[in-house]
Protein backbone atom coordinates (compact mmCIF):
# COMPACT_ATOMS: atom_id res chain seq x y z
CA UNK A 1 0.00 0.00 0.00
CA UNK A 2 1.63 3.52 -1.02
CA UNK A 3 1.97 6.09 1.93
CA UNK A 4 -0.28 8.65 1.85
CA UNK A 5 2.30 11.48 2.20
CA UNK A 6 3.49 10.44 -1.50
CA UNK A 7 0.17 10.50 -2.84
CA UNK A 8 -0.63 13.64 -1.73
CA UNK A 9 2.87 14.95 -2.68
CA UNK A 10 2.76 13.51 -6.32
CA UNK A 11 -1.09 15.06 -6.48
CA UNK A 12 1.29 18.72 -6.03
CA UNK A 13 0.97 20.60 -9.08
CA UNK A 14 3.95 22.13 -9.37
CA UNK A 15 5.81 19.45 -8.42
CA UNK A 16 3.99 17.44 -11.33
CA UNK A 17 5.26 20.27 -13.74
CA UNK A 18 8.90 20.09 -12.17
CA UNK A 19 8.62 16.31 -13.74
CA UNK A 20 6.82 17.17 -16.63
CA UNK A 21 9.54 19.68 -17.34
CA UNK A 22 12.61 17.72 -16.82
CA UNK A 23 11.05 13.99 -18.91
CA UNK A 24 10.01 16.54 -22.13
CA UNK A 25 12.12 14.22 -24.66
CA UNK A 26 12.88 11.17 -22.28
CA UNK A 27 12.78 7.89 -21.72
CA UNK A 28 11.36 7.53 -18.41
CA UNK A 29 10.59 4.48 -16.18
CA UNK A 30 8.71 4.38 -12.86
CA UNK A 31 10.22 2.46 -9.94
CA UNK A 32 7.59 0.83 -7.66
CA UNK A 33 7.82 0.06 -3.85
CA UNK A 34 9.55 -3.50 -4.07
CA UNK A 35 12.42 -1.35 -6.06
CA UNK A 36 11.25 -2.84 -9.39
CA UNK A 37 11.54 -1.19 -12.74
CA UNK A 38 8.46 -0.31 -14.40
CA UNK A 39 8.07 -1.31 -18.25
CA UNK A 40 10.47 -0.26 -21.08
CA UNK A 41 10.47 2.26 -23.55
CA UNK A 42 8.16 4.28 -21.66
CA UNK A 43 7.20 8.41 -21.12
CA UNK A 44 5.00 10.99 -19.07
CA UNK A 45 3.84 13.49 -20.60
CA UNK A 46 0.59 14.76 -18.90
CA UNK A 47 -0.35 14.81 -14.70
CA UNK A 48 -2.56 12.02 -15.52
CA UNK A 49 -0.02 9.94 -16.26
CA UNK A 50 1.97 10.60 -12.94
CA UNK A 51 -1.44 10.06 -11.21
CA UNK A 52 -1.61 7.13 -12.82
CA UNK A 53 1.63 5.31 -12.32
CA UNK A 54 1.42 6.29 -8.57
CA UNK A 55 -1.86 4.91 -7.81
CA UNK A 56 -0.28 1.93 -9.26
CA UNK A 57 2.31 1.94 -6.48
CA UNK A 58 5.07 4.08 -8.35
CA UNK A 59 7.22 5.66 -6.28
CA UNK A 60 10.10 7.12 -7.99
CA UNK A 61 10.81 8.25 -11.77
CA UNK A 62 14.03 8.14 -13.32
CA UNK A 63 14.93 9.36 -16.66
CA UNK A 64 17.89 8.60 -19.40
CA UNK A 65 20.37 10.70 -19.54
CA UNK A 66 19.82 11.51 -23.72
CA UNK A 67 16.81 12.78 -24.85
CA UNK A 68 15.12 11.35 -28.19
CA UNK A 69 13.44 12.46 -31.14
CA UNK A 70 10.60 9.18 -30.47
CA UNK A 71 11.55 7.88 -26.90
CA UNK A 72 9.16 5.22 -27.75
CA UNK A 73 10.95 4.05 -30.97
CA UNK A 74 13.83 2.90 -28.39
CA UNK A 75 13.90 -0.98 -28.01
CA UNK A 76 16.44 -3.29 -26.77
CA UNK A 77 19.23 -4.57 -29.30
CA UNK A 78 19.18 -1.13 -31.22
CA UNK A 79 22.85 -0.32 -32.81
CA UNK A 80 25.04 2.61 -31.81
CA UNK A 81 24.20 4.27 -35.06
CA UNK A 82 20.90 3.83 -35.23
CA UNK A 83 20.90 5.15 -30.91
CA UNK A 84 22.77 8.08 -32.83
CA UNK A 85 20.54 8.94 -35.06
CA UNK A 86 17.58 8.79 -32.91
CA UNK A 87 19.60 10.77 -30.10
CA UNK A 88 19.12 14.99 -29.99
CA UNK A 89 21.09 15.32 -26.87
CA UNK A 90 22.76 14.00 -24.11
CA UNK A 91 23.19 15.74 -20.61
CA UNK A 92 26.88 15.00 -18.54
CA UNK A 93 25.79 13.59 -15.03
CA UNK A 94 28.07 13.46 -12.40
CA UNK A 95 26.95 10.70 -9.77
CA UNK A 96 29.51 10.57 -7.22
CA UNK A 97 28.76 7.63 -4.95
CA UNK A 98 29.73 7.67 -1.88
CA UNK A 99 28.56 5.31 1.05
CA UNK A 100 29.25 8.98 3.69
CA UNK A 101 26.48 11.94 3.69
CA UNK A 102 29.35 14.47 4.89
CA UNK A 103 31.94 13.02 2.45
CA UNK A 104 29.47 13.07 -0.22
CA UNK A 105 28.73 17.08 0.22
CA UNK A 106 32.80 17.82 0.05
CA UNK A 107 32.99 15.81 -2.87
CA UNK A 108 30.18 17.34 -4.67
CA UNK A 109 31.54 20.39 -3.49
CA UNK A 110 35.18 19.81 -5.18
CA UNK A 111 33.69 18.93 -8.25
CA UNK A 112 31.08 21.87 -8.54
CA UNK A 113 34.07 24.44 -7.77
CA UNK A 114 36.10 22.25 -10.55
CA UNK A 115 32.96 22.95 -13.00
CA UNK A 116 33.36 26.71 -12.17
CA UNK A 117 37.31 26.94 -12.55
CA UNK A 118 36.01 26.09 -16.42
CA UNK A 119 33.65 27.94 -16.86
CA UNK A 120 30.89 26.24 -16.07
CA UNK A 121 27.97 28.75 -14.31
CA UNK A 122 24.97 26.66 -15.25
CA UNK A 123 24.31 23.16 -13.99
CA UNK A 124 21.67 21.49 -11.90
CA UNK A 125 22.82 20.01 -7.81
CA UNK A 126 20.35 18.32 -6.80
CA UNK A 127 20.27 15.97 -3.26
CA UNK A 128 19.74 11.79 -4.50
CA UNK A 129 17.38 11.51 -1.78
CA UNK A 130 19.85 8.99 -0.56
CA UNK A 131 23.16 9.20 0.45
CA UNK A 132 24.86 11.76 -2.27
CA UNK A 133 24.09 14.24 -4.92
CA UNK A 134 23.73 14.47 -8.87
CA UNK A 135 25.21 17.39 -10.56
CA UNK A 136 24.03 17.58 -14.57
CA UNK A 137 25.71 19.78 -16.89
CA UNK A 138 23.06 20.24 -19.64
CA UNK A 139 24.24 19.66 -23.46
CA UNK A 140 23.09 23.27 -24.45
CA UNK A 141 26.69 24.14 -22.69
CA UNK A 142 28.50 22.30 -24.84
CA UNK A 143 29.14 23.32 -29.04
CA UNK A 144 26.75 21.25 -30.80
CA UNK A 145 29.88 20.41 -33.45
CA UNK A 146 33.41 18.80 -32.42
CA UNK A 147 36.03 18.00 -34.89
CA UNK A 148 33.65 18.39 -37.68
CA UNK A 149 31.32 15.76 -35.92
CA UNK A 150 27.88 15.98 -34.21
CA UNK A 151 28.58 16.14 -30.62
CA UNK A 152 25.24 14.29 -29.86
CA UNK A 153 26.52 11.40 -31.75
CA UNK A 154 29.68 11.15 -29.97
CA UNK A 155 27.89 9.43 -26.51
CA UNK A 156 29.06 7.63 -24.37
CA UNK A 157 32.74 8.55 -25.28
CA UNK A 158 32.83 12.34 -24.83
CA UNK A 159 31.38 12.44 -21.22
CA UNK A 160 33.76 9.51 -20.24
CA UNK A 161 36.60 11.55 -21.26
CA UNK A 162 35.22 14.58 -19.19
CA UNK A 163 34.11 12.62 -16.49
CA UNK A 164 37.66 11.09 -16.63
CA UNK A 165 39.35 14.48 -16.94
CA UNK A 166 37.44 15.35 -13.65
CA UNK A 167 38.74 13.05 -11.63
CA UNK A 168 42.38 13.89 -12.58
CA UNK A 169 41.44 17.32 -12.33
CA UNK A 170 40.05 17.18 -8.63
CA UNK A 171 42.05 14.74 -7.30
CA UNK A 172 44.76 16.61 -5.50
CA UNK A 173 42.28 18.67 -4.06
CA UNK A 174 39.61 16.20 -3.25
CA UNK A 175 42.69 14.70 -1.19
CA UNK A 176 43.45 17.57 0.72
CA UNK A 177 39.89 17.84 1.86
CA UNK A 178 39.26 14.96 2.30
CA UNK A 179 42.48 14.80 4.49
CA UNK A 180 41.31 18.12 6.49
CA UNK A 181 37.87 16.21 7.60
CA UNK A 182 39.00 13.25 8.92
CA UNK A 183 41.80 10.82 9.03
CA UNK A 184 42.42 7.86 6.26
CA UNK A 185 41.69 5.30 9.35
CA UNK A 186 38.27 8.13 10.22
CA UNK A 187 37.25 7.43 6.63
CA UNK A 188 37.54 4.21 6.56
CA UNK A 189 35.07 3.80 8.80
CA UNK A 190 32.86 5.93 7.82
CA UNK A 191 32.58 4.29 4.39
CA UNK A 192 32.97 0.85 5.91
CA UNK A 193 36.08 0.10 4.26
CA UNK A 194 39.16 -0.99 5.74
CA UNK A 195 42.04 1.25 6.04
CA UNK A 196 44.08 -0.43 3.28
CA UNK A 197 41.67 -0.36 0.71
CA UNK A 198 41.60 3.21 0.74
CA UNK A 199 45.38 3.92 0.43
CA UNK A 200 48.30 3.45 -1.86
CA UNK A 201 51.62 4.08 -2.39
CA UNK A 202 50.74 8.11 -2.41
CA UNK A 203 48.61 7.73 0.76
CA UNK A 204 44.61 8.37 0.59
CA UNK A 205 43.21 7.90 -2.88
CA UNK A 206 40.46 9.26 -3.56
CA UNK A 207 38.31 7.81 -5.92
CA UNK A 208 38.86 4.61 -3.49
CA UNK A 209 36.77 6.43 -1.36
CA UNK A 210 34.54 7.38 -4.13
CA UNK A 211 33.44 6.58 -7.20
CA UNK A 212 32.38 8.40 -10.07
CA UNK A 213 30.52 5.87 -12.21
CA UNK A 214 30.36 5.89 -16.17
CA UNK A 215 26.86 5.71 -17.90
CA UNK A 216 25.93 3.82 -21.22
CA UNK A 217 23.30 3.73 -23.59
CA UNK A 218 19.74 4.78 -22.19
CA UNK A 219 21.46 5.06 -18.51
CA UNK A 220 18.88 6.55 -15.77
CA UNK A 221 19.39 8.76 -13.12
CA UNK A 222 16.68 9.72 -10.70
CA UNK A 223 14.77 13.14 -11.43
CA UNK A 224 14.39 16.11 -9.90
CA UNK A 225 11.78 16.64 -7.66
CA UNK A 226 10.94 12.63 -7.74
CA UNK A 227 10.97 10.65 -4.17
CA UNK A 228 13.66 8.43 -3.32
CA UNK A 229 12.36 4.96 -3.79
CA UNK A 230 14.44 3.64 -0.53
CA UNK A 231 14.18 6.17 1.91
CA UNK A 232 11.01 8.06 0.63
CA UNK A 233 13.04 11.41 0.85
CA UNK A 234 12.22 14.24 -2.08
CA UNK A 235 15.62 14.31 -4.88
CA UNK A 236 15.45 17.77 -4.18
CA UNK A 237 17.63 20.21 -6.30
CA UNK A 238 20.04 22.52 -4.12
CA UNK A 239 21.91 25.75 -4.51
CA UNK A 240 25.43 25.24 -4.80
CA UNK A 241 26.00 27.98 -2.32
CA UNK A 242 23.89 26.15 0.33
CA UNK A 243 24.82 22.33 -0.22
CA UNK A 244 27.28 22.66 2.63
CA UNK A 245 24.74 23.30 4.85
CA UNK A 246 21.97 21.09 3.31
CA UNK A 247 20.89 18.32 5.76
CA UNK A 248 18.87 14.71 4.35
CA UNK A 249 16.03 16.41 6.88
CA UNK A 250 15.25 18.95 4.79
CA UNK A 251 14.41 16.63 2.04
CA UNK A 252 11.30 15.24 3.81
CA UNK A 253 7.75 15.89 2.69
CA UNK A 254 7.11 17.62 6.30
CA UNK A 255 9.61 20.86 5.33
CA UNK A 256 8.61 20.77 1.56
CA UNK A 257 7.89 24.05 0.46
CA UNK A 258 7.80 24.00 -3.45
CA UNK A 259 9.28 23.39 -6.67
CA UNK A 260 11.70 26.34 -7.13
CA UNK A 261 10.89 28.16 -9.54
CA UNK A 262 12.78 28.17 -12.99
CA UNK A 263 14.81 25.05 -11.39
CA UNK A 264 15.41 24.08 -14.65
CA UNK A 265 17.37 26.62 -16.12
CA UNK A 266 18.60 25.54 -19.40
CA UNK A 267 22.16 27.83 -20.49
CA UNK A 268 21.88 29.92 -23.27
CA UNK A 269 25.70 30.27 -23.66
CA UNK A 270 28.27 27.86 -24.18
CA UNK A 271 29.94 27.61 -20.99
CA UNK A 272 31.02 24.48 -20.96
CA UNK A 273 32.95 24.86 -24.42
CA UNK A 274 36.52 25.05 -22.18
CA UNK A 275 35.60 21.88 -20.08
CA UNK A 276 34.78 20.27 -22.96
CA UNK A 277 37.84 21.41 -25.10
CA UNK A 278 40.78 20.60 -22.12
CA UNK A 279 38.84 17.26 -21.44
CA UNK A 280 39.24 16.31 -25.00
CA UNK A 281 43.12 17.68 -25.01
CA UNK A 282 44.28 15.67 -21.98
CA UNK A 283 42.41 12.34 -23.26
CA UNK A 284 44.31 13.20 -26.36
CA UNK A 285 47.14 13.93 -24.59
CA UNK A 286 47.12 10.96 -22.35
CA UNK A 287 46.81 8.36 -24.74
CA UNK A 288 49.70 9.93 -26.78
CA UNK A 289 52.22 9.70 -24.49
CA UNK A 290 51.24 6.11 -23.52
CA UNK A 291 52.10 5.26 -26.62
CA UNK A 292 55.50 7.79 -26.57
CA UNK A 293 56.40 6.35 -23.35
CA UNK A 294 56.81 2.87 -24.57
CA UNK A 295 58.39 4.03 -27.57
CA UNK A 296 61.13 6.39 -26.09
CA UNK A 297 61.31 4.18 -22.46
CA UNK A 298 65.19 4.13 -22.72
CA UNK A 299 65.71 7.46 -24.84
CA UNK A 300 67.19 9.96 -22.89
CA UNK A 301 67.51 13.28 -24.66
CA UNK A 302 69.53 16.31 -23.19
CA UNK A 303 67.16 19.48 -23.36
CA UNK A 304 68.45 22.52 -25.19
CA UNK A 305 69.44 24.99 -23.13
CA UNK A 306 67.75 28.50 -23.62
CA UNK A 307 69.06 31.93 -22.46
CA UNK A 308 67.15 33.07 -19.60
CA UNK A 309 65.58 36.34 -20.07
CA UNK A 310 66.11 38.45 -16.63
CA UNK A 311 62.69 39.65 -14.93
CA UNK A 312 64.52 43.23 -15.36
CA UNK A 313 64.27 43.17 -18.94
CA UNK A 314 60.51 42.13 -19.00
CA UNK A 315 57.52 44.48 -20.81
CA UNK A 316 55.59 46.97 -18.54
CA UNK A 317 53.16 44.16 -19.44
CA UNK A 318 54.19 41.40 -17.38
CA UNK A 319 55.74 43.51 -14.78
CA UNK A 320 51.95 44.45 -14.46
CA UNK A 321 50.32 41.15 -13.89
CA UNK A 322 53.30 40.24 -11.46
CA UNK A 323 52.30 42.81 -9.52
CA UNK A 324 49.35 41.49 -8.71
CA UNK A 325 45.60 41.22 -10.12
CA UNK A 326 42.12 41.63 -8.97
CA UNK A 327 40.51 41.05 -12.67
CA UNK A 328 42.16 38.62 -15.59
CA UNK A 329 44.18 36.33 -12.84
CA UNK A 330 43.01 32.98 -14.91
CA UNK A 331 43.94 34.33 -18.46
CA UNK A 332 46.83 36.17 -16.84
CA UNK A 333 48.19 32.48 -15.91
CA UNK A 334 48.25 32.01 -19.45
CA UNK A 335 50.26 34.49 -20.52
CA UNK A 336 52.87 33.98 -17.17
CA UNK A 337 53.39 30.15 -18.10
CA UNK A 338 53.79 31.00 -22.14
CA UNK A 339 56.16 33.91 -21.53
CA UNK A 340 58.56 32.50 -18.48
CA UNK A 341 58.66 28.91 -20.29
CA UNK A 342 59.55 31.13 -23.64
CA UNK A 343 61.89 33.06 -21.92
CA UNK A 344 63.93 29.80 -20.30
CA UNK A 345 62.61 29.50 -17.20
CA UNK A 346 62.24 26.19 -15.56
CA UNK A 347 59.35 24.18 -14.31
CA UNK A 348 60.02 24.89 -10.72
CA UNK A 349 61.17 28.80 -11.44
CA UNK A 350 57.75 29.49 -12.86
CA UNK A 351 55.72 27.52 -10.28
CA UNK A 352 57.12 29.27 -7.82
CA UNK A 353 57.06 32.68 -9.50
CA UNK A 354 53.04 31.65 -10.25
CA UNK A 355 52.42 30.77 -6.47
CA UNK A 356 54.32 34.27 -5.04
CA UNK A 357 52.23 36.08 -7.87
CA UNK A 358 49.37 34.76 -6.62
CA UNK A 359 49.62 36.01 -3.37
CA UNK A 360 50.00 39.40 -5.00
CA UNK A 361 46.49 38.59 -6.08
CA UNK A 362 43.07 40.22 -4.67
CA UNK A 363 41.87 37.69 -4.22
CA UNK A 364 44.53 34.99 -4.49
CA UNK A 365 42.96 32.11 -6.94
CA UNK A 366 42.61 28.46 -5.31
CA UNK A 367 46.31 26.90 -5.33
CA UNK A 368 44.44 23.73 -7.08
CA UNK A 369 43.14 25.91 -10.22
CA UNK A 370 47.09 26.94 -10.51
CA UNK A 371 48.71 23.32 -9.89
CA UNK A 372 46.21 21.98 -12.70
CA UNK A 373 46.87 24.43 -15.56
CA UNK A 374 50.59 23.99 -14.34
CA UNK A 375 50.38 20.20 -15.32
CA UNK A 376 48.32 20.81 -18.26
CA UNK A 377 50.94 22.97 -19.84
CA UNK A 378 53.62 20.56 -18.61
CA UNK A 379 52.21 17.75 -20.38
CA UNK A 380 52.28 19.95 -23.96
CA UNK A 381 54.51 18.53 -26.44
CA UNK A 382 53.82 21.89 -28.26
CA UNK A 383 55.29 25.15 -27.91
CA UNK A 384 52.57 27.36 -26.74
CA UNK A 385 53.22 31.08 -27.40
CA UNK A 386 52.04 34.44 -25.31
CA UNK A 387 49.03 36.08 -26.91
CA UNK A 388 50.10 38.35 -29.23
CA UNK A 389 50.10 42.26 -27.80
CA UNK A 390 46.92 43.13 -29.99
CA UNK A 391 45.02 40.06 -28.86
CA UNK A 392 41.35 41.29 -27.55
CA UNK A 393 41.03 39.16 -24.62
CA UNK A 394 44.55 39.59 -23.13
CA UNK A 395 46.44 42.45 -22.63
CA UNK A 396 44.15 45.50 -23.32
CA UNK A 397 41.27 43.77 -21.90
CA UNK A 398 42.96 42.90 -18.40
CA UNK A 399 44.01 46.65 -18.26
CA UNK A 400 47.81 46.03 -18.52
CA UNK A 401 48.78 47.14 -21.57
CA UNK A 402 50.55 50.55 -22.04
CA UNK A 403 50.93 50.51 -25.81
CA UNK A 404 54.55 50.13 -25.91
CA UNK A 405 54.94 49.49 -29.27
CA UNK A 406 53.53 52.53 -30.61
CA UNK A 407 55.85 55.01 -29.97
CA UNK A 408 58.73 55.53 -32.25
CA UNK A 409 62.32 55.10 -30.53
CA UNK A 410 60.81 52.80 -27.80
CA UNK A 411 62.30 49.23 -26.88
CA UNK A 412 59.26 47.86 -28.33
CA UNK A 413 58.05 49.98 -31.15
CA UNK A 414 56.41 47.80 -33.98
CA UNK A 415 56.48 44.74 -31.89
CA UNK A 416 53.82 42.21 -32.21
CA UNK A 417 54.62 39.82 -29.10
CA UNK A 418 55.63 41.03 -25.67
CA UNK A 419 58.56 38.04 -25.88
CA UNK A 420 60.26 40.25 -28.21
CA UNK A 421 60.31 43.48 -26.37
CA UNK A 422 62.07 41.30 -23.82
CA UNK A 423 64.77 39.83 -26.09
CA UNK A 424 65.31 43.58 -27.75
CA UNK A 425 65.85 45.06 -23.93
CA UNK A 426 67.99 42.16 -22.74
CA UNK A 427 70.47 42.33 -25.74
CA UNK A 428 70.47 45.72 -25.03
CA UNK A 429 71.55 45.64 -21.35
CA UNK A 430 74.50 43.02 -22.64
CA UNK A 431 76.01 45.72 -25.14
CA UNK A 432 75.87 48.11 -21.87
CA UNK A 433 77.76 45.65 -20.39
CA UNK A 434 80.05 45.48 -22.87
């Protein structure tokens, strides 16, 4: 016999929009009380239907991940092209799963600041009902074309690289929070785990602690607003800004207050174009120099040495963003990484020049958004230039630029990159020597 309370709460109209809303183009399957899936291909698309399936003992909907052009036209045995051509999007979902409420919310946490760090302003957080939290990153974020290909076409394979990339991306500083909560042995326990399933040879890992699981064809996920068929708690979407302080109690009918409204706030820009672009570039990357690694395993090449241009003989440019920025500090990484690595600096010169800049900074950027964009330009086989002084978003748009090249008899008069004002002023300084 189905509670009451869920009844009444399915009978919400606004809640029966919320669902309404999020199925438009879905495959979606009730779940009934004895955790059974209800039949499949199936869809909602009026409150009837809802109605319906609850009086029927429904208690949860979940949803696929892609949305179709027929939903119903999807049948077991199809092919991945024809799942392609019936697919018109596909949404990433994140689905941390963690057996720890408290270790769940820092984990969602780490990943919904790493979503940000790209970019990334518009994405659903919503509470499982259970244990964790889903975060979905809607595919009007991403181009709709990649490499001259359909990027609804290319599922499952682009969100496993991103969701991949992620978990590179977060997992220094996933660690270190992880590591300020509790200790390995505190974890452990929490997860019910033992301690050395949780550690390696580098101490806590992670994604032992977690797991981020990768989704197939026609892959559900629980929806919004929908109650938890275990625990009969409300999958309640969150702000991000509040998830620290969320609490499973707040998820029971008794403190519902109402769909919020707009929850489902689709992006009309393309944030998540530089997510998808460096996820892409370090899969790339990664299976590249598998292959160079076993290829070059005992060739050791001596690097060429470079002159090393002296800070004194840097642009009013650069001097600038070492100073210290309150606007442009992520491009302005950029430019400090291109130029010092240009100008025959080491590895461990520039991080430590980026980490003292940084502290120059108002406010000072997280030390894990400069350690990653540190290893992503260390793993380059390519030599990356600075923007060019003219360049739109760079220079003249962080407010650093003093137009150096413009004036006739200056070090860097018709000079197109700030690298060669530097390499002008330092060969300079060695005739003055002289």
């Amino acid at each position: 016999m189905i509670p009451k309370e869920i009844k009444k709460y399915y009978n919400r109209r606004d809640v029966q929009e919320a669902l309404l809303e999020f199925a438009k183009d879905r495959e979606v399957v009730a779940v009934y009380q004895n955790q059974k899936f209800g039949k499949r291909p199936d869809v909602i698309k009026y409150p009837r239907d809802i109605i319906t399936y609850v009086n029927d003992g429904a208690i949860s909907f979940h949803a696929t991940v892609e949305r179709w052009l027929n939903p119903m036209s999807l049948r077991p045995g199809m092919t991945q092209k024809d799942l392609d051509e019936l697919r018109t999007a596909w949404d990433l979902v994140i689905d941390p799963d963690v057996k720890d409420f408290e270790i769940a919310k820092i984990v969602t946490s780490v990943i919904a600041d790493s979503l940000r760090d790209h970019g990334v302003k518009n994405f659903l957080l919503k509470y499982s009902g259970g244990k964790s939290f889903h975060i979905i990153v809607f595919f009007e974020s991403f181009p709709e074309i990649v490499n001259s290909r359909e990027l609804k076409k290319l599922y499952p394979d682009v969100p496993h690289k991103i969701l991949e990339y992620l978990k590179w991306y977060t997992r220094e500083q996933l660690k270190e929070e992880l590591l300020s909560f509790e200790t390995p042995i505190e974890i452990a326990e929490r997860i019910g785990k033992k301690y050395d399933e949780i550690v390696d040879k580098n101490g806590l890992n992670p994604f032992k602690v977690v797991s981020i699981d990768l989704f197939g064809n026609r892959h559900l996920v629980r929806m919004p607003y929908s109650v938890n068929e275990k625990t009969f708690r409300i999958s309640l979407p969150i702000e991000p800004k509040k998830l620290m302080n969320f609490t499973k109690e707040m998820a029971i009918f008794d403190k519902f207050t109402g769909v919020e409204k707009k929850f489902l706030k689709l992006p009309n820009k393309k944030d998540g174009a530089s997510l998808l672009i460096q996820a892409l570039d370090w899969s790339s990357k990664t299976e590249i120099n598998v292959i160079k690694k076993m290829k070059k395993e005992a060739e050791v090449k001596e690097p060429r040495k470079k002159i090393k241009i002296p800070l004194e003989a840097f642009p009013p440019c650069m001097e600038k963003i070492l100073n210290g920025l309150s606007d442009g500090r992520k491009r302005a990484i950029f430019v400090i990484i291109t130029f010092l690595k240009n100008s025959g600096y080491s590895w461990e010169e520039i991080e430590k020049i980026l980490y003292e800049w940084n502290e120059r900074n108002n406010p000072p950027l997280r030390e894990n958004y400069i350690r990653t964009q540190l290893r992503w330009h260390m793993r380059q086989d390519r030599v990356l230039m600075p923007p060019n002084c003219d360049h739109e978003n760079f220079f003249k748009d962080m407010g650093v630029c003093e137009e150096c090249n413009k004036k006739e008899g200056d070090i860097g008069y018709g000079i197109k990159n700030p690298l060669t004002y530097s390499f002008r002023k330092y060969k300079l300084m060695k005739e003055d020597k002289k």
